[in-house]
Structure formats: structure tokens, C-alpha cells
Protein backbone atom coordinates (compact mmCIF):
# COMPACT_ATOMS: atom_id res chain seq x y z
CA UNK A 1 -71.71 -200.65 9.07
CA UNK A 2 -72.45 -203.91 7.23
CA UNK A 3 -69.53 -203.97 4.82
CA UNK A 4 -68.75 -205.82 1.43
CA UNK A 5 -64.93 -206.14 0.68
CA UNK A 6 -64.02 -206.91 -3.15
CA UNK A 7 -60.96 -209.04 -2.92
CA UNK A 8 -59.22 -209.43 -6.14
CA UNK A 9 -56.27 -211.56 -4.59
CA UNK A 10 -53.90 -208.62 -4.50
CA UNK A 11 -52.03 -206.38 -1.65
CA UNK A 12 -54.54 -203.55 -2.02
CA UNK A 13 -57.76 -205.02 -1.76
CA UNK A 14 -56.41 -206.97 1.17
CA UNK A 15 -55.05 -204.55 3.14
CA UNK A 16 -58.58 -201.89 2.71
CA UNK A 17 -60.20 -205.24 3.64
CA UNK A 18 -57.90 -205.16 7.27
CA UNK A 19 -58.23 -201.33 7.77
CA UNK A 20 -62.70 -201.82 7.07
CA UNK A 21 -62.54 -205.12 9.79
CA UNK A 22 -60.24 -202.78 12.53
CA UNK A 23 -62.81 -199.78 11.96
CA UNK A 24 -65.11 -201.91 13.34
CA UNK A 25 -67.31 -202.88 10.68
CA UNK A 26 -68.75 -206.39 10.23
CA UNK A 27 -66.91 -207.18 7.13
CA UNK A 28 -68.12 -210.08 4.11
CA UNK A 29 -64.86 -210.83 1.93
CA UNK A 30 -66.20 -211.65 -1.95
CA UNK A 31 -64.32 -212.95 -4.91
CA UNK A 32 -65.97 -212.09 -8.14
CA UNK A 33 -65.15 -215.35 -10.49
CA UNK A 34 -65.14 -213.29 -13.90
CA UNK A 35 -63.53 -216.56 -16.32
CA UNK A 36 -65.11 -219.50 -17.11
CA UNK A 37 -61.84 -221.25 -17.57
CA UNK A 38 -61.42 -222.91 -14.10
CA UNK A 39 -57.73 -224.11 -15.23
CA UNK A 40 -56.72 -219.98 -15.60
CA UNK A 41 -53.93 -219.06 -13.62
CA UNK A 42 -51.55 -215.87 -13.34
CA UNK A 43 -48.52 -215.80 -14.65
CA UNK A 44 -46.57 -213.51 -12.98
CA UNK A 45 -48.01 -210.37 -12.97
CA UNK A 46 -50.07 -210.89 -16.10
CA UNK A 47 -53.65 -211.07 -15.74
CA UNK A 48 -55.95 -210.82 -12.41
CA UNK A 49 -59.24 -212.60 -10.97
CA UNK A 50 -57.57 -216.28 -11.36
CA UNK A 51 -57.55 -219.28 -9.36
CA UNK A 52 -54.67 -218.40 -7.49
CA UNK A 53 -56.01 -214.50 -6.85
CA UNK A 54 -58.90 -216.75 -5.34
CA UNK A 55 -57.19 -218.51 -2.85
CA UNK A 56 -54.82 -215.36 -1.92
CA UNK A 57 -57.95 -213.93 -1.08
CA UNK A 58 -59.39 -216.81 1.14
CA UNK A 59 -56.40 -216.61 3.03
CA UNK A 60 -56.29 -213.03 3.97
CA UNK A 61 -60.29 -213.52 4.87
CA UNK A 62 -59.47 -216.43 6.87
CA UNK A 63 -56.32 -214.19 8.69
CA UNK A 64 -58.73 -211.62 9.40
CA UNK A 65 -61.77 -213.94 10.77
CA UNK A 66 -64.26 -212.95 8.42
CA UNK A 67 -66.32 -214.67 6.40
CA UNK A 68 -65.54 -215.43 2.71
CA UNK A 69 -67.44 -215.91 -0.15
CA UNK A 70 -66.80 -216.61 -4.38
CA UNK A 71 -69.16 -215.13 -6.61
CA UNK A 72 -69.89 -216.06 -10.41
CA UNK A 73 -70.33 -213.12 -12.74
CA UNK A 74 -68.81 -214.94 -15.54
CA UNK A 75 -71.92 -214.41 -17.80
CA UNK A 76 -72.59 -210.56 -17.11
CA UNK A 77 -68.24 -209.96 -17.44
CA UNK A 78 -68.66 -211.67 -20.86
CA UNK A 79 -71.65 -209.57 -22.13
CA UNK A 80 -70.65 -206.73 -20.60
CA UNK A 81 -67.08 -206.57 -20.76
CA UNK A 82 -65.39 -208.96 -23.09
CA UNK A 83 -68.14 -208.49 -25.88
CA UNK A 84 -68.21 -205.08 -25.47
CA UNK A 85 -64.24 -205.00 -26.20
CA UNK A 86 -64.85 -206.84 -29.46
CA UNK A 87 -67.67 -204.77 -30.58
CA UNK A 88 -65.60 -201.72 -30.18
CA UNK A 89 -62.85 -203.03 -32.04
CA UNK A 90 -64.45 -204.32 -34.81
CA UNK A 91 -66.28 -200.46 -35.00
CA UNK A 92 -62.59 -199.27 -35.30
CA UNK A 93 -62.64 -198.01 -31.70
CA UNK A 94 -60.08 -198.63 -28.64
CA UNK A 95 -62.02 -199.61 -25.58
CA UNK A 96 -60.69 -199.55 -22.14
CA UNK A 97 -62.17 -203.13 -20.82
CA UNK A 98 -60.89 -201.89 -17.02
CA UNK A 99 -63.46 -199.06 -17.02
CA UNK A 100 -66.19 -200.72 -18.49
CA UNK A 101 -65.68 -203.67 -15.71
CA UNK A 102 -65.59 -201.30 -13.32
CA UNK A 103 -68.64 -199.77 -14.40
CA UNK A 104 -70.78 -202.78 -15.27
CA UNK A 105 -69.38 -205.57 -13.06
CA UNK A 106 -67.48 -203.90 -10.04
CA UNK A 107 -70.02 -201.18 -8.83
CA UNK A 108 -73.10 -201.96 -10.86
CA UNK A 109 -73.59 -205.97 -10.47
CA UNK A 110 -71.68 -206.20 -7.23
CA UNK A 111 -73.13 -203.16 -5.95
CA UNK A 112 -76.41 -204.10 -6.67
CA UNK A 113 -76.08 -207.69 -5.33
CA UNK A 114 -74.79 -205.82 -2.40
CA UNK A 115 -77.36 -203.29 -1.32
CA UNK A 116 -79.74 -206.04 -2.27
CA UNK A 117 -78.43 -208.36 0.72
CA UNK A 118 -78.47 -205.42 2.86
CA UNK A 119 -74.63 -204.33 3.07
CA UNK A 120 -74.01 -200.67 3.39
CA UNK A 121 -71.07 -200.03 1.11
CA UNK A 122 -68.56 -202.04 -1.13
CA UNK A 123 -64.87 -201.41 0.23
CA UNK A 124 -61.80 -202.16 -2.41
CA UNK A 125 -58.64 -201.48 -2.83
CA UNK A 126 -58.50 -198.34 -5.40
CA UNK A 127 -56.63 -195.44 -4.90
CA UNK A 128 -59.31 -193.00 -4.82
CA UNK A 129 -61.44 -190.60 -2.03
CA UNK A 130 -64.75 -190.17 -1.83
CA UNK A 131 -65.64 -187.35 0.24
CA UNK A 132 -69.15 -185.68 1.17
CA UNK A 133 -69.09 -182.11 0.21
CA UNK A 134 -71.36 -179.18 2.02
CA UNK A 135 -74.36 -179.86 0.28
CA UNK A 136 -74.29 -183.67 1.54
CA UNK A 137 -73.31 -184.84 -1.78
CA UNK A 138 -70.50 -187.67 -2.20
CA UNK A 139 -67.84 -186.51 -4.99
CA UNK A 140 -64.94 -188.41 -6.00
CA UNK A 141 -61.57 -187.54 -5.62
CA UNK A 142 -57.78 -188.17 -6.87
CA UNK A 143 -56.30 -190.26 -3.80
CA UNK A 144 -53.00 -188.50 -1.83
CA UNK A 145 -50.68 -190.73 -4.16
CA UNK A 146 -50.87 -189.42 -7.25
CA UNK A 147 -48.46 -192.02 -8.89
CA UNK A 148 -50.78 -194.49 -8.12
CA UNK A 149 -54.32 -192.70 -8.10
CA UNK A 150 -56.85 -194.83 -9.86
CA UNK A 151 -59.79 -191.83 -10.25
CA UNK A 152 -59.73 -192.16 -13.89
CA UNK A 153 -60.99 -195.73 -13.80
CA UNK A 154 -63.36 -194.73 -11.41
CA UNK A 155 -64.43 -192.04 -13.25
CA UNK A 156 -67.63 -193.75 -14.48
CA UNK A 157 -69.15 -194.03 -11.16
CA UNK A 158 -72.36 -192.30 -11.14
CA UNK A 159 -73.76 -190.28 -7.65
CA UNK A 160 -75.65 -193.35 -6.47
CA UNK A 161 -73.02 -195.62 -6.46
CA UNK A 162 -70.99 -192.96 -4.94
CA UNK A 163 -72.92 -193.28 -2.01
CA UNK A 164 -72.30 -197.24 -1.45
CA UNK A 165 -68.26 -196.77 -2.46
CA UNK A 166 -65.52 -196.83 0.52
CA UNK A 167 -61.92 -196.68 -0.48
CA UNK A 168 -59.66 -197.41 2.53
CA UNK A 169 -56.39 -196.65 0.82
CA UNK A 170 -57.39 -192.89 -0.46
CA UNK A 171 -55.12 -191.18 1.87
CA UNK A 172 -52.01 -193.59 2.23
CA UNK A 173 -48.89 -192.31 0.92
CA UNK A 174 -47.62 -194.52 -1.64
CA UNK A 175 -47.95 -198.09 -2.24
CA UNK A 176 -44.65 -198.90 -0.96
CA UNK A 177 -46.87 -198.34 2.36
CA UNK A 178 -49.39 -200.45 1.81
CA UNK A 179 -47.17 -203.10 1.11
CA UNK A 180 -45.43 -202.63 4.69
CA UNK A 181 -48.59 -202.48 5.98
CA UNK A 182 -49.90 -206.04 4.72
CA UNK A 183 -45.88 -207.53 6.04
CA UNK A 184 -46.55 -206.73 9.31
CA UNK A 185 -50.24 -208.08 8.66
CA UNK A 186 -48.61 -211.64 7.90
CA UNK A 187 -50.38 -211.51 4.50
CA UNK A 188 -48.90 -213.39 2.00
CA UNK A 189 -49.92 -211.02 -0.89
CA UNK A 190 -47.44 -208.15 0.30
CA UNK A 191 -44.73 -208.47 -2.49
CA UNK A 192 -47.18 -210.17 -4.81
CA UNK A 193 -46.91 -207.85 -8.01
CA UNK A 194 -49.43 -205.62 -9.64
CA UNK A 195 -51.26 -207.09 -12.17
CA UNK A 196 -51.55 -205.55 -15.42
CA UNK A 197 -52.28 -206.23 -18.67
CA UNK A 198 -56.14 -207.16 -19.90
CA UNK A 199 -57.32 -209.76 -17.47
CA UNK A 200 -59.16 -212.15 -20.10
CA UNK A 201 -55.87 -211.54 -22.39
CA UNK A 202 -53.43 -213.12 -20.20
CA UNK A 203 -51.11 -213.86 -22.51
CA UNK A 204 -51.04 -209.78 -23.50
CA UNK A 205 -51.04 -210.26 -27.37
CA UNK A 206 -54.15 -208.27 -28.56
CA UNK A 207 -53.96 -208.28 -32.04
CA UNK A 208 -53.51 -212.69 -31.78
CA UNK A 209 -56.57 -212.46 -29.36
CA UNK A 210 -58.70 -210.34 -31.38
CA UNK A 211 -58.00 -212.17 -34.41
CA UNK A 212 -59.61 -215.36 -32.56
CA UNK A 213 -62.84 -213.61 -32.37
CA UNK A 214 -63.19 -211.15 -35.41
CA UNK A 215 -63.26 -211.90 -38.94
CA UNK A 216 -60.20 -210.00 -40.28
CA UNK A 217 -60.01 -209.01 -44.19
CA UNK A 218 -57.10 -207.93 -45.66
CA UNK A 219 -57.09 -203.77 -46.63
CA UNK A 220 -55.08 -201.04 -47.69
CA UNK A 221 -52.85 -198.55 -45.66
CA UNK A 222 -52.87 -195.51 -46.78
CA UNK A 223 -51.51 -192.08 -46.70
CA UNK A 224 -53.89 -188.78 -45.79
CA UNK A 225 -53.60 -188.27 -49.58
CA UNK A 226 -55.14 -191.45 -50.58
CA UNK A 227 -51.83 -193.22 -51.71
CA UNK A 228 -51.79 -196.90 -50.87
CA UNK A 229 -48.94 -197.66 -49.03
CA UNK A 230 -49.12 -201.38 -48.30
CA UNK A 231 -51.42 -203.86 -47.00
CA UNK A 232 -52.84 -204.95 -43.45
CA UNK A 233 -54.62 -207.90 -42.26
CA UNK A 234 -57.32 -206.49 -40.62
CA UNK A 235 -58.19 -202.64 -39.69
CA UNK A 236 -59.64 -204.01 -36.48
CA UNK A 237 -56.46 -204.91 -34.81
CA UNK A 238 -55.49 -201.15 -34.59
CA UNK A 239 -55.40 -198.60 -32.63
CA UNK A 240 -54.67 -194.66 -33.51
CA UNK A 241 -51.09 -193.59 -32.51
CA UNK A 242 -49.71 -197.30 -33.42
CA UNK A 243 -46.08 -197.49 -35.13
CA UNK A 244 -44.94 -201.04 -34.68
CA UNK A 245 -46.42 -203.92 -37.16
CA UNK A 246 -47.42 -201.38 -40.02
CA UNK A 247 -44.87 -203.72 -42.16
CA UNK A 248 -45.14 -200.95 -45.10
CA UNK A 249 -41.76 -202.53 -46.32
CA UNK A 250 -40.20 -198.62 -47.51
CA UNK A 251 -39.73 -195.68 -45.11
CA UNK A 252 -41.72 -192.29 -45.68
CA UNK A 253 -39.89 -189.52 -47.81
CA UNK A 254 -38.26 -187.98 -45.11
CA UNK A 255 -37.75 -190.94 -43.25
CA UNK A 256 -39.17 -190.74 -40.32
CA UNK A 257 -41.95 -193.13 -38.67
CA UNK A 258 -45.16 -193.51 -39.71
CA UNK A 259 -47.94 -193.58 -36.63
CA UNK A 260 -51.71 -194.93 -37.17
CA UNK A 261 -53.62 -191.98 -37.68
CA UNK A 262 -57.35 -193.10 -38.34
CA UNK A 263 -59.33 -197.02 -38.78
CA UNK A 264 -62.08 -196.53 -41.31
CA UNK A 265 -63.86 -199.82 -40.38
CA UNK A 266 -66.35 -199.25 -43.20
CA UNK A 267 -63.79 -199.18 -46.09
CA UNK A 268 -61.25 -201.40 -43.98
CA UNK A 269 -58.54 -199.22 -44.54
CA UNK A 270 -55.91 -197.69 -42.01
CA UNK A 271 -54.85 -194.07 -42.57
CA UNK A 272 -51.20 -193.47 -41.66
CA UNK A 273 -48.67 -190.26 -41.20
CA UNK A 274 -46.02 -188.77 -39.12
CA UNK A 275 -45.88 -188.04 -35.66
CA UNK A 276 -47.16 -184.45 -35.94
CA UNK A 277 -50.22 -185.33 -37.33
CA UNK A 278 -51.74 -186.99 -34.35
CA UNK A 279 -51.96 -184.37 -32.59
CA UNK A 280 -55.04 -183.28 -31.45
CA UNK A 281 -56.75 -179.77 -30.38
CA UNK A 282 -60.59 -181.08 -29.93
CA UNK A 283 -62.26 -184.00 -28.61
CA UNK A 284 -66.39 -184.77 -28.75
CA UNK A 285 -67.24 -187.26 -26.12
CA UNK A 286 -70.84 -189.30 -26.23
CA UNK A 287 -72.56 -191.56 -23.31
CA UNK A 288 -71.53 -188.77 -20.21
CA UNK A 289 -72.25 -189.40 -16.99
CA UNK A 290 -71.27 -187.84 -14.17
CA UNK A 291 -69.41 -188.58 -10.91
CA UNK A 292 -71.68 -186.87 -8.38
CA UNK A 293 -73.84 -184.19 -9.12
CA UNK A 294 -72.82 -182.84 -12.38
CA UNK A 295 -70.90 -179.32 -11.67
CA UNK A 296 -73.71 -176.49 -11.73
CA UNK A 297 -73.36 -175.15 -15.07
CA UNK A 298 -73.85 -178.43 -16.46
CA UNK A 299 -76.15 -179.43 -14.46
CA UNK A 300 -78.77 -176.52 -15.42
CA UNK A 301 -78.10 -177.29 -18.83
CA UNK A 302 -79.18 -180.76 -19.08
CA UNK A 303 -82.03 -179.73 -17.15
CA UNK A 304 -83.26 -177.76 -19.93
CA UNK A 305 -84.87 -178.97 -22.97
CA UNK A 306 -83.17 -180.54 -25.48
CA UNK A 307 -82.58 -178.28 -28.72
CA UNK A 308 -80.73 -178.71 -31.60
CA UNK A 309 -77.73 -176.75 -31.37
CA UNK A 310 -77.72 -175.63 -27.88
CA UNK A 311 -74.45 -175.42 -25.90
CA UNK A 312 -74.08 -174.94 -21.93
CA UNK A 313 -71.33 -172.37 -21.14
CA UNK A 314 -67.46 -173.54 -21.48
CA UNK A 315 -66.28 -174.56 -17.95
CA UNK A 316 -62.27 -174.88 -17.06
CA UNK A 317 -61.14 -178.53 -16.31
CA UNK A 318 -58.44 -180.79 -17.07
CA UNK A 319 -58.87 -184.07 -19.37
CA UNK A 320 -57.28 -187.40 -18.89
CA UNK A 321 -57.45 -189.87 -21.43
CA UNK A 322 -55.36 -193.07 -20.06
CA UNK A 323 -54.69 -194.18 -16.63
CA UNK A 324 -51.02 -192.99 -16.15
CA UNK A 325 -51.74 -190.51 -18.58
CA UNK A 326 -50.76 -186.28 -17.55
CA UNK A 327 -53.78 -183.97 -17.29
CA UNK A 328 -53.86 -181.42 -19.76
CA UNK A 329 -55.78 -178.13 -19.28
CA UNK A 330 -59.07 -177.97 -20.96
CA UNK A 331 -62.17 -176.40 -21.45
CA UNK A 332 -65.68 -177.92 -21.94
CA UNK A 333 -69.25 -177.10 -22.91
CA UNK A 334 -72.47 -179.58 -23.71
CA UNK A 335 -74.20 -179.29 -27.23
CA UNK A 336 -76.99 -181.30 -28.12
CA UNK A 337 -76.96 -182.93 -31.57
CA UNK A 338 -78.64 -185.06 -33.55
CA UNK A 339 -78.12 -188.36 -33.07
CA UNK A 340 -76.86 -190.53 -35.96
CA UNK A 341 -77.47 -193.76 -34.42
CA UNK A 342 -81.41 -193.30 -33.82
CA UNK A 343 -84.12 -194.29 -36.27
CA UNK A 344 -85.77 -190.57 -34.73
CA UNK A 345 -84.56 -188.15 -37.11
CA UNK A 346 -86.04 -185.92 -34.69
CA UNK A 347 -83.82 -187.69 -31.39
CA UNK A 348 -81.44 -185.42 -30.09
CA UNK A 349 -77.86 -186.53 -27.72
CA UNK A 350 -75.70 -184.92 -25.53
CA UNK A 351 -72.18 -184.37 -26.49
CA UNK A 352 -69.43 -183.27 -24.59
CA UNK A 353 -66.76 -180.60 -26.45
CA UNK A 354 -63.74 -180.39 -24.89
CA UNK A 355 -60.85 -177.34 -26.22
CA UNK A 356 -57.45 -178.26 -25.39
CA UNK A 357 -55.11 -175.46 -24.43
CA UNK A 358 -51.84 -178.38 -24.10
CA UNK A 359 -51.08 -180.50 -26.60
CA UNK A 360 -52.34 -184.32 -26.75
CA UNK A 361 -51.01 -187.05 -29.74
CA UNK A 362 -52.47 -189.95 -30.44
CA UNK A 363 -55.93 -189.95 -28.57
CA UNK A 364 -58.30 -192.55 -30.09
CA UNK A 365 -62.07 -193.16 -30.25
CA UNK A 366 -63.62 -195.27 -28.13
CA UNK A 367 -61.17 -194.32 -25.01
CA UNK A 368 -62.23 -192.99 -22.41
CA UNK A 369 -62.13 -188.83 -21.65
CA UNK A 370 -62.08 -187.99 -17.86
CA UNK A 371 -63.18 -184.47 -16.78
CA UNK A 372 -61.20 -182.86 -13.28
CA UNK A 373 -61.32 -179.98 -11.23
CA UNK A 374 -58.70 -179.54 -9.25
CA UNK A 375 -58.21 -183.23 -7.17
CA UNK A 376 -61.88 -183.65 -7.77
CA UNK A 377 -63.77 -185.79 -11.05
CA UNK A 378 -66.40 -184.33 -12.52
CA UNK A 379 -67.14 -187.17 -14.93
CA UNK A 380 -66.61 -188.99 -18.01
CA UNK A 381 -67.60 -189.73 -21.64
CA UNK A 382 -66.52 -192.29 -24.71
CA UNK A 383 -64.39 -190.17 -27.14
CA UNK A 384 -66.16 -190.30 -30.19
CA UNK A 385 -63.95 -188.02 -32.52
CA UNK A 386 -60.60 -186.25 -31.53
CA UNK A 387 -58.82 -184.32 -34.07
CA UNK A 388 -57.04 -181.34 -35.20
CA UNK A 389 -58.98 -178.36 -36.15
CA UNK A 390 -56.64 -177.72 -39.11
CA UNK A 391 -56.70 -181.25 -40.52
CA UNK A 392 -59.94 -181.85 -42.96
CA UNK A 393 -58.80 -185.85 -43.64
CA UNK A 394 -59.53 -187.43 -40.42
């Protein structure tokens, strides 16, 4: 097979780029140049898709004798990605910029540009399977090392892009692995650390970032009776489940913390309260799509017509709402609604409801909600409301 390998600069990538060229594959090493900032380098661990990365990669392409290539997608990462993040924030949401790169940049543009030049399939380094079921359909999977799977971030692949995706590392053990692997490769990447942090953030101070590209107004903090508490700087620079930077100035009556409960962008205000209040019992997710063929009760539902007020059966899964984040058991149905944001009155969209049966704190719109059966992803959606079923203030 004709194959594309992403190289980000790091162990993994390299490494599913050695095991694609020693399967016998023709093999085309790309860097995807994402900043515009050509003096941007790592520090450390912080950050990813830099200068150096760049060069890491060339090296382990010019190691393995294939041929290596930089591309720009500077201009659809900005639209897509790094607007997008602002936009969310300053709607009072908490994106997750990884997913949507992976989504719009990673295995949309790059796939595209891919199939377009005639490659089979994109190789990187995630830790994810994709395997081909009995029906011939591709499905995604949790890789073997759970402590490093990567399936939620993948979860917005859709069944077509699942076709083109290869990732080399699904069934290695554990990173330390890979890592021993790349050693004995001679790559000089094999005790480079993981990055982490967001990329375009490299510095890892959100709230100074975002203040550089929203306008912030000062607002009230209040409690979930309505009792001004203090003062903020701007809603948009938090997130639900926040405790530190509140600066309220006098504890709560019983002393505990307080914890960011709701952002009410609209009235600027942040709605605050103890620990026990964030947690959470139902989530409604918007924008699904689905990893594969959508599971077959699903799958006959969306078929159908839309009608106000229609739900699909509930269906047994288990939700993940961050990365490293424990799966809780769940259960889900479709509804159709109306939708809010059209100028149809008549338009309908299709919402996710998901039941929890375990408890979850803290879970904030605009994340993203990750549907599993078993080892295998079903799909995804944008939270759009979590909350408690008892609780009529957020």
C-alpha cells in the first residue's frame, strides 16, 4: 500500500512510521506546519508541531530512507482550530482544541490531501485499533494499553475516514515499549517527552492567552441563590468545576471550597457552589457523529423521519468525557428537538440523552461526550447541557 505517515516529531509517530516502512509499504513521511510563528520552539514538553518536532521528524525519515515532506495548514488550523477555541469560550463553553484538530486538520485536511494524491491510508502514532468487523465495516477500538489509549480523541472519526486510518501502535503493550523499540531504532526521539498542554498555548496559561483575544468585562459571581459573592474579570476565562482564582476574598458558611458551577455568557456572570453540586446525572449532546456505522438501534432511528419528540430506544454504553478520564456506565437514546439556533421554527436536530448510572462532577459544555461498548467507540457529540435532575438553577 501507498502509505502517508503523520510525523509530529515525537517517539510514537516515529516508531508506527518504522513498523508501516518494514510491512512493506512505500511510505511518504509529512509534517503538518500548524503555526505561523517560524521562531516557535518546544520547551520541554510543552507544546507540539514546532520547529524542532520538524527536524526530529526529518531525521527519523531520513533513518528510515523515505521520503519527507512539510506541509502548511497554518490557515485551515487557525479557522478551524484556534478560532473555534475562542468562539467556544467566549459562548461560555470548554472546547477540547485536540479533538477538533484531529477532526478538522489530522483526518479531514490531511486525509483528504492524501487520498487526493493517491495514498491509501494515513498511518500515526495514536494508541487506537481499527478493526474490520463481519459485515466489512471498519470500527474503532480502545488500543491494548489502556493507560495510554487515545480512542477518545479519535472518537470523532467518521466511517469514511475509518477506512483510510492505520494505527501501528494499537496492540503494543505500553509505551515504555515503544520507547525501547525506537532505542534500538537509533532514533533520537526515544526519551523525548510527551507533549502536552495546548499546542498554540505553549506557555500553558489559558486564562492570560484568552484574555489576548477576547474582550473581557468585569461581572458578578454569584451563589445558586442569586447572592453576589464577588467580582471576576471575565466569565469567559472559566470553566465549570474550577476552584482556584475565584478570589471571593471570604470562605462559604461552612467553609468549604467553592467550585464553578455554571458561565452565563449572556449576563456575564459565574454561578458558584460546593463540591456536591457539580455533580451530574444527565448529559444532552448536539453535532453526533458516529465512528463507523452507527450501532443498529441508532442507526434505524436516524433513518426515520424527523419528528418532534421522537426518541430511539435507550442503548447500554459507557461515556467518557476527558482523555484520561474513567468510563462511567451509561445509557443513551436519540430525540429530535427543535433547534434553537435555526431561523426554521419548523427545523428539527438530533440530540443525544445520555442517563448516568455512576456518578460524574464537574462535566462542562462544550466538552466532548464519547459513547463505548465494550473496547469498541460508538461515537461522539458536543455536550450541550449536563446537570442534575434535582437542581432547577443550572
Amino acid at each position: 500500500m501507498k502509505i502517508l505517515a503523520a510525523m509530529s516529531g515525537g517517539v510514537d509517530s516515529a516508531v508506527a512510521a518504522a513498523r508501516a516502512v518494514e510491512a512493506g509499504h512505500d511510505v511518504v513521511g509529512v509534517h503538518l506546519a500548524l503555526s505561523r510563528m517560524p521562531g516557535t520552539l518546544r520547551t520541554g514538553s510543552r507544546g507540539c508541531c514546532t520547529i524542532e518536532d520538524s527536524m526530529d521528524a526529518r531525521r527519523v525519515c531520513d533513518q528510515l530512507g523515505i521520503p519527507f515532506y512539510v506541509w502548511d495548514f497554518s490557515e485551515r488550523f487557525k479557522e478551524d482550530v484556534v478560532d473555534d477555541f475562542i468562539s467556544e469560550y467566549e459562548h461560555g463553553r470548554t472546547p477540547n482544541p485536540c479533538m477538533r484538530c484531529n477532526e478538522k486538520i489530522k483526518f479531514a485536511a490531511l486525509l483528504e490531501k492524501a487520498v487526493a494524491l493517491g495514498f491509501d491510508a494515513v498511518v500515526t502514532g495514536h494508541y487506537a485499533k481499527v478493526i474490520t468487523n463481519e459485515n466489512g465495516n471498519r470500527e474503532l477500538h480502545r488500543a491494548a494499553d489502556w493507560a495510554k489509549d487515545q480512542s477518545y480523541v479519535l472518537g470523532v472519526l467518521t466511517h469514511e475516514q475509518l477506512k483510510h486510518a492505520w494505527f501501528p501502535l494499537a496492540d503494543t503493550p505500553s509505551k515504555a515499549e515503544v520507547r525501547a523499540e525506537a532505542e534500538r531504532r537509533g532514533f533520537s526521539v526515544a526519551k523525548k517527552p510527551d507533549s502536552y498542554d495546548i499546542c498554540f498555548i505553549p506557555e500553558g496559561d489559558t486564562r492570560e492567552w484568552l484574555a489576548e483575544h477576547i474582550e473581557m468585562n468585569i461581572g458578578d459571581i454569584k451563589d445558586t441563590e442569586g447572592n453576589v459573592l464577588g467580582q471576576h474579570e471575565g466569565s469567559q476565562a472559566f470553566t465549570v468545576g474550577q476552584r482556584k482564582g475565584l478570589k471571593i476574598g471570604h470562605p462559604a458558611p461552612d467553609g468549604k471550597p467553592r467550585f464553578v458551577l455554571e458561565i452565563r455568557p449572556k449576563s456575564n456572570e459565574v454561578i458558584v457552589g460546593s463540591k456536591e453540586l457539580l455533580a451530574v446525572e444527565e448529559i444532552r449532546g448536539i453535532r453526533c457523529t458516529w465512528a463507523g456505522e452507527p450501532v443498529a438501534q441508532f442507526a434505524e432511528f436516524i433513518q426515520r423521519p424527523a419528528e418532534l419528540g421522537a426518541a430511539s430506544a435507550d442503548i447500554d454504553i459507557t461515556s467518557q468525557v476527558r482523555a484520561h478520564a474513567d468510563p462511567v456506565l451509561s445509557s443513551a437514546h436519540l430525540e429530535w428537538v427543535s433547534d434553537d439556533e435555526s431561523n426554521d421554527e419548523n427545523a428539527l436536530r438530533l440530540e443525544i440523552v445520555v442517563r448516568l448510572k455512576e456518578g460524574l462532577r464537574g462535566v462542562a459544555p462544550g466538552q466532548t461526550l464519547v459513547m463505548y461498548q465494550d473496547t469498541r467507540v460508538l461515537g461522539q457529540a458536543t455536550i450541550n447541557r449536563a446537570y442534575s435532575l434535582d437542581r432547577a438553577d443550572v
